[in-house]
N, C-alpha and C. Protein backbone atom coordinates (compact mmCIF):
# COMPACT_ATOMS: atom_id res chain seq x y z
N UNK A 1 6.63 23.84 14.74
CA UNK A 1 5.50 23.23 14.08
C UNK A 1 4.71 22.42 15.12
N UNK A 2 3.26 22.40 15.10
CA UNK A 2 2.82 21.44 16.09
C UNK A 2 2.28 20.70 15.19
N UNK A 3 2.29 19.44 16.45
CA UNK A 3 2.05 18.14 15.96
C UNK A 3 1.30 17.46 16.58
N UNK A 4 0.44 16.44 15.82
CA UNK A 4 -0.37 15.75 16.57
C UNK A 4 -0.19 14.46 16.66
N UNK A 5 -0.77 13.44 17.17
CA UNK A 5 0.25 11.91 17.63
C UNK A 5 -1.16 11.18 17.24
N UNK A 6 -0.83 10.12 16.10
CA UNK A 6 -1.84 9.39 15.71
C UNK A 6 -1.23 8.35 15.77
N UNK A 7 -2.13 6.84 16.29
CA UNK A 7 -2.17 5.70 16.72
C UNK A 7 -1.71 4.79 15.07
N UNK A 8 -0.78 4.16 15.21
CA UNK A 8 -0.88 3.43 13.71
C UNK A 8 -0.18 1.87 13.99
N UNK A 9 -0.99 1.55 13.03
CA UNK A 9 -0.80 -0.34 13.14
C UNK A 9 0.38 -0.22 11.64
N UNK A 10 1.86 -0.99 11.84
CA UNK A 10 2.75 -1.31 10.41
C UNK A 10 2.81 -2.74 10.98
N UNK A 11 2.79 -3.53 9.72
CA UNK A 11 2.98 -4.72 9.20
C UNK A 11 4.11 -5.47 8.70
N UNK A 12 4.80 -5.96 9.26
CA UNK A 12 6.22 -6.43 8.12
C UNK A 12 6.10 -7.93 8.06
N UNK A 13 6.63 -8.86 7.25
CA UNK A 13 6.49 -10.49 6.93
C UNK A 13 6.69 -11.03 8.22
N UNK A 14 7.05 -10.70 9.36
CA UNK A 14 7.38 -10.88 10.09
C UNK A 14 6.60 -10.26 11.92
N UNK A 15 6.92 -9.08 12.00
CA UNK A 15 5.64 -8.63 12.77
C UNK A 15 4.50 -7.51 12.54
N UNK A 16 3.79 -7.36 13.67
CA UNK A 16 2.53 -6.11 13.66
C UNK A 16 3.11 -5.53 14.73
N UNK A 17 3.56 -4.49 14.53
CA UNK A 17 3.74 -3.20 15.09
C UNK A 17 2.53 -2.17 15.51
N UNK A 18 2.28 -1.59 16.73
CA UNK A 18 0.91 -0.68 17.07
C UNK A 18 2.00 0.22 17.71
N UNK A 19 2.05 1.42 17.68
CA UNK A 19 2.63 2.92 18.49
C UNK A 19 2.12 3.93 17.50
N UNK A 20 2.50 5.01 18.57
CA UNK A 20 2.32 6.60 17.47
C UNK A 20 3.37 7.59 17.04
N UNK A 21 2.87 7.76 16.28
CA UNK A 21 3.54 8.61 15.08
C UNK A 21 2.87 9.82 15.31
N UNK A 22 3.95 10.95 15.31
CA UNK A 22 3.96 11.80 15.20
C UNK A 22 3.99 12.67 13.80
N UNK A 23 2.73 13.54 13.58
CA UNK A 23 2.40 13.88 12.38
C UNK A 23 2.03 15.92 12.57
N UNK A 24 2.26 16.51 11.71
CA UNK A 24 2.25 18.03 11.56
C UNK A 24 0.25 17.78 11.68
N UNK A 25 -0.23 19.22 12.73
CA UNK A 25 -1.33 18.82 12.93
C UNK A 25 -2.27 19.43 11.97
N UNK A 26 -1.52 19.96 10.63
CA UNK A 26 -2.18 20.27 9.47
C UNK A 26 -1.60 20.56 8.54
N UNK A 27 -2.01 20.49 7.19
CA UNK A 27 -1.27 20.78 6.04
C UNK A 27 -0.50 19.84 5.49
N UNK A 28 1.02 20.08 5.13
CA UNK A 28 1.63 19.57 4.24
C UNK A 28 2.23 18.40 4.69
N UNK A 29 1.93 16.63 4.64
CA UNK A 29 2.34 15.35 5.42
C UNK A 29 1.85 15.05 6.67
N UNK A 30 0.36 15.81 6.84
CA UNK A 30 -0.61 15.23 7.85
C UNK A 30 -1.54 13.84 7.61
N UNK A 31 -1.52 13.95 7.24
CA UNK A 31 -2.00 12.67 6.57
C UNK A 31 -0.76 11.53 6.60
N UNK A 32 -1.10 9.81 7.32
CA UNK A 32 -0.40 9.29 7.52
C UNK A 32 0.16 8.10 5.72
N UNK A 33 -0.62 8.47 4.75
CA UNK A 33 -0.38 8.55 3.32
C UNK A 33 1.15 9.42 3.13
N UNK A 34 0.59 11.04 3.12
CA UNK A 34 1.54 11.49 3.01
C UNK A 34 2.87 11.17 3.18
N UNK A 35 2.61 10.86 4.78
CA UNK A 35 4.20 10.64 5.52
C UNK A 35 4.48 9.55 5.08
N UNK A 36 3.95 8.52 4.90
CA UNK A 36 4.87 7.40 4.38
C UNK A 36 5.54 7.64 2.62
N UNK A 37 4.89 8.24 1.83
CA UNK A 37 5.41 8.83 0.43
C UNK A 37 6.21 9.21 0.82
N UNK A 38 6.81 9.94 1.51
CA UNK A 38 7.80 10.75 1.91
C UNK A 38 9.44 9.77 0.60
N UNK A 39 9.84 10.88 -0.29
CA UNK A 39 10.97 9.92 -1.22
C UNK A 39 12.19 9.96 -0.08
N UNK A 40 12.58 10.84 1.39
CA UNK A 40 13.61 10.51 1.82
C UNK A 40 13.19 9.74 3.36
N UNK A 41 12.23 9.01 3.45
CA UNK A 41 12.20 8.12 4.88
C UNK A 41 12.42 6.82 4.66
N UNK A 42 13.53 6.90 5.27
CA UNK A 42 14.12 5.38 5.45
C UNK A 42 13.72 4.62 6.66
N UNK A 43 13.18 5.23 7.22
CA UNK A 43 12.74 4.93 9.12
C UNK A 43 11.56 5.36 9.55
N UNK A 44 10.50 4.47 9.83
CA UNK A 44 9.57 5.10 10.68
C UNK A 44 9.44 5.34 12.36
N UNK A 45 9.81 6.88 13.37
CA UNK A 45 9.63 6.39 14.83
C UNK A 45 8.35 6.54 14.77
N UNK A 46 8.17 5.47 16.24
CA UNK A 46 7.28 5.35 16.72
C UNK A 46 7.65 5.16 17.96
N UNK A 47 6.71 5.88 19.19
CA UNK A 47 6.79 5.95 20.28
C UNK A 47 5.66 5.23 21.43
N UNK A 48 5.56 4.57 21.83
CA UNK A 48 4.62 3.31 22.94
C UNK A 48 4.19 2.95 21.57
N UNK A 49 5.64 1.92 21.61
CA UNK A 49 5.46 0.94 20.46
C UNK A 49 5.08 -0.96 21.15
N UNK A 50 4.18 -1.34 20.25
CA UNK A 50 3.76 -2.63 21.40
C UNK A 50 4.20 -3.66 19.63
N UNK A 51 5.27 -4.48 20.16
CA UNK A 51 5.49 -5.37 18.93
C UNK A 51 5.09 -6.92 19.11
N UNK A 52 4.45 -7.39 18.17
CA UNK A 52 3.87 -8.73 18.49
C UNK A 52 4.13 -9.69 16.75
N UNK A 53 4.45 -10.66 17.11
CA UNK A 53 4.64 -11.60 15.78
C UNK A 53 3.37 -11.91 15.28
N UNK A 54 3.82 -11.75 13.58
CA UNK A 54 3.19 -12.16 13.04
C UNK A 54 2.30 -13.50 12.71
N UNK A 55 2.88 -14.59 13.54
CA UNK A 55 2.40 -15.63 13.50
C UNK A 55 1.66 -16.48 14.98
N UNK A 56 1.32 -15.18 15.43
CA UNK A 56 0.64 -15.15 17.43
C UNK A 56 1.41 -15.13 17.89
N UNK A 57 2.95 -15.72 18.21
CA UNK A 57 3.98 -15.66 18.96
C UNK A 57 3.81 -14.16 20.24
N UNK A 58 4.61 -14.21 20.99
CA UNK A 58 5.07 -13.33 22.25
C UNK A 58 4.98 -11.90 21.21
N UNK A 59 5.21 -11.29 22.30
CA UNK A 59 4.91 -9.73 22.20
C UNK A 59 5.66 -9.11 23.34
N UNK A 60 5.87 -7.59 22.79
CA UNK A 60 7.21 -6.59 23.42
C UNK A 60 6.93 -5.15 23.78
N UNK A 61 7.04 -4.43 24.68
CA UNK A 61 6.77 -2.65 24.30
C UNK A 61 7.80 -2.52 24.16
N UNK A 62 7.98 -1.01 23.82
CA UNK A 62 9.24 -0.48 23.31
C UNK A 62 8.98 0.88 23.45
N UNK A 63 9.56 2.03 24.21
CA UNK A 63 9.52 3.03 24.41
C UNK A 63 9.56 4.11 23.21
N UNK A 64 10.48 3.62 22.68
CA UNK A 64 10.36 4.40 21.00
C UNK A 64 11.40 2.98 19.70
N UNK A 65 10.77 2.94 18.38
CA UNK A 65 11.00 2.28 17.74
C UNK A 65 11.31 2.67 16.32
N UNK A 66 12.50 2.57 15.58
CA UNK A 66 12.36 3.05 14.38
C UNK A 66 12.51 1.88 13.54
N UNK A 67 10.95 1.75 12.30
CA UNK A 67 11.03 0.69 11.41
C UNK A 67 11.38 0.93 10.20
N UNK A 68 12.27 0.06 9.96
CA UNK A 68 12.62 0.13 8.18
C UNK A 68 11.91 0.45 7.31
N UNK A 69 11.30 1.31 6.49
CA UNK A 69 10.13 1.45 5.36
C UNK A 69 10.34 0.29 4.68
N UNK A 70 11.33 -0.26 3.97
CA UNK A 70 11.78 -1.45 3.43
C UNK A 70 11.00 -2.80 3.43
N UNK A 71 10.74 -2.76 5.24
CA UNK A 71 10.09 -3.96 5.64
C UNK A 71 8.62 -4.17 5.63
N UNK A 72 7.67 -2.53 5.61
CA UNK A 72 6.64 -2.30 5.79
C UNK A 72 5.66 -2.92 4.36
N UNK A 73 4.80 -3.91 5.37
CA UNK A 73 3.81 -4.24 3.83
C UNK A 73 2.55 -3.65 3.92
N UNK A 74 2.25 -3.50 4.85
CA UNK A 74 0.89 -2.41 5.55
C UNK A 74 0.69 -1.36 6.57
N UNK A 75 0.35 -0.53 6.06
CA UNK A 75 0.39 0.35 7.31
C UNK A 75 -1.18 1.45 7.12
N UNK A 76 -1.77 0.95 8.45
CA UNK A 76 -3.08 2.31 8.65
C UNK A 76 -3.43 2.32 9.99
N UNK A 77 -4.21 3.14 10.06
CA UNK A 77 -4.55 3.56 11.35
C UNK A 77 -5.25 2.98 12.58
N UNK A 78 -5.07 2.70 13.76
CA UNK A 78 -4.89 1.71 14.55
C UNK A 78 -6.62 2.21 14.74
N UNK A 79 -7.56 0.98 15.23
CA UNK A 79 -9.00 1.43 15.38
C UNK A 79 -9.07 0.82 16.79
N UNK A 80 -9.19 0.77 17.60
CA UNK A 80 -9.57 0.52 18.93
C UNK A 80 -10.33 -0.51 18.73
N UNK A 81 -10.35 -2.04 18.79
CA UNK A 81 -11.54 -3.08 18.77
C UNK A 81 -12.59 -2.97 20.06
N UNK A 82 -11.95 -2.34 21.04
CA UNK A 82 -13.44 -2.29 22.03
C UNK A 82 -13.68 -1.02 21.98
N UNK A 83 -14.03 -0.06 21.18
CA UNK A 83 -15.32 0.59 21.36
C UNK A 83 -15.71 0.99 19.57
């Protein structure tokens, strides 16, 4: 299956998460909606994952990251603020 790698910002009470997710580059759970519906994901990876607290605190990369769906209170698509 190919896949395409979209940029996404998740949210938990705690931090903001920015890396990409890897998504089918059409059809059925392309859409980053889809994939999170998903009834069996317990884990989201994400790969050039950059983690930063929710409350300004320090910040981390992380080569690849898997987040709890559990913890997630927001999640969409990362927009580039400079351009």
């Amino acid at each position: 299956m190919e896949t395409r790698v979209e940029r996404v910002v998740l949210e938990t009470p705690r931090h903001r998460i920015i890396g990409d997710l890897h998504l089918p580059r059409e059809g059925y759970r392309s859409r980053l909606s889809d994939f999170l519906n998903r009834g069996d994901l317990e884990f989201i990876p994400l790969v050039n994952a950059e983690i930063s607290s929710a409350n300004g605190g320090g910040a981390a990369s992380r080569s690849f990251l898997a987040v709890a769906t559990g913890h997630v209170q927001l999640a969409y698509p990362y927009e580039d603020p400079r351009q």
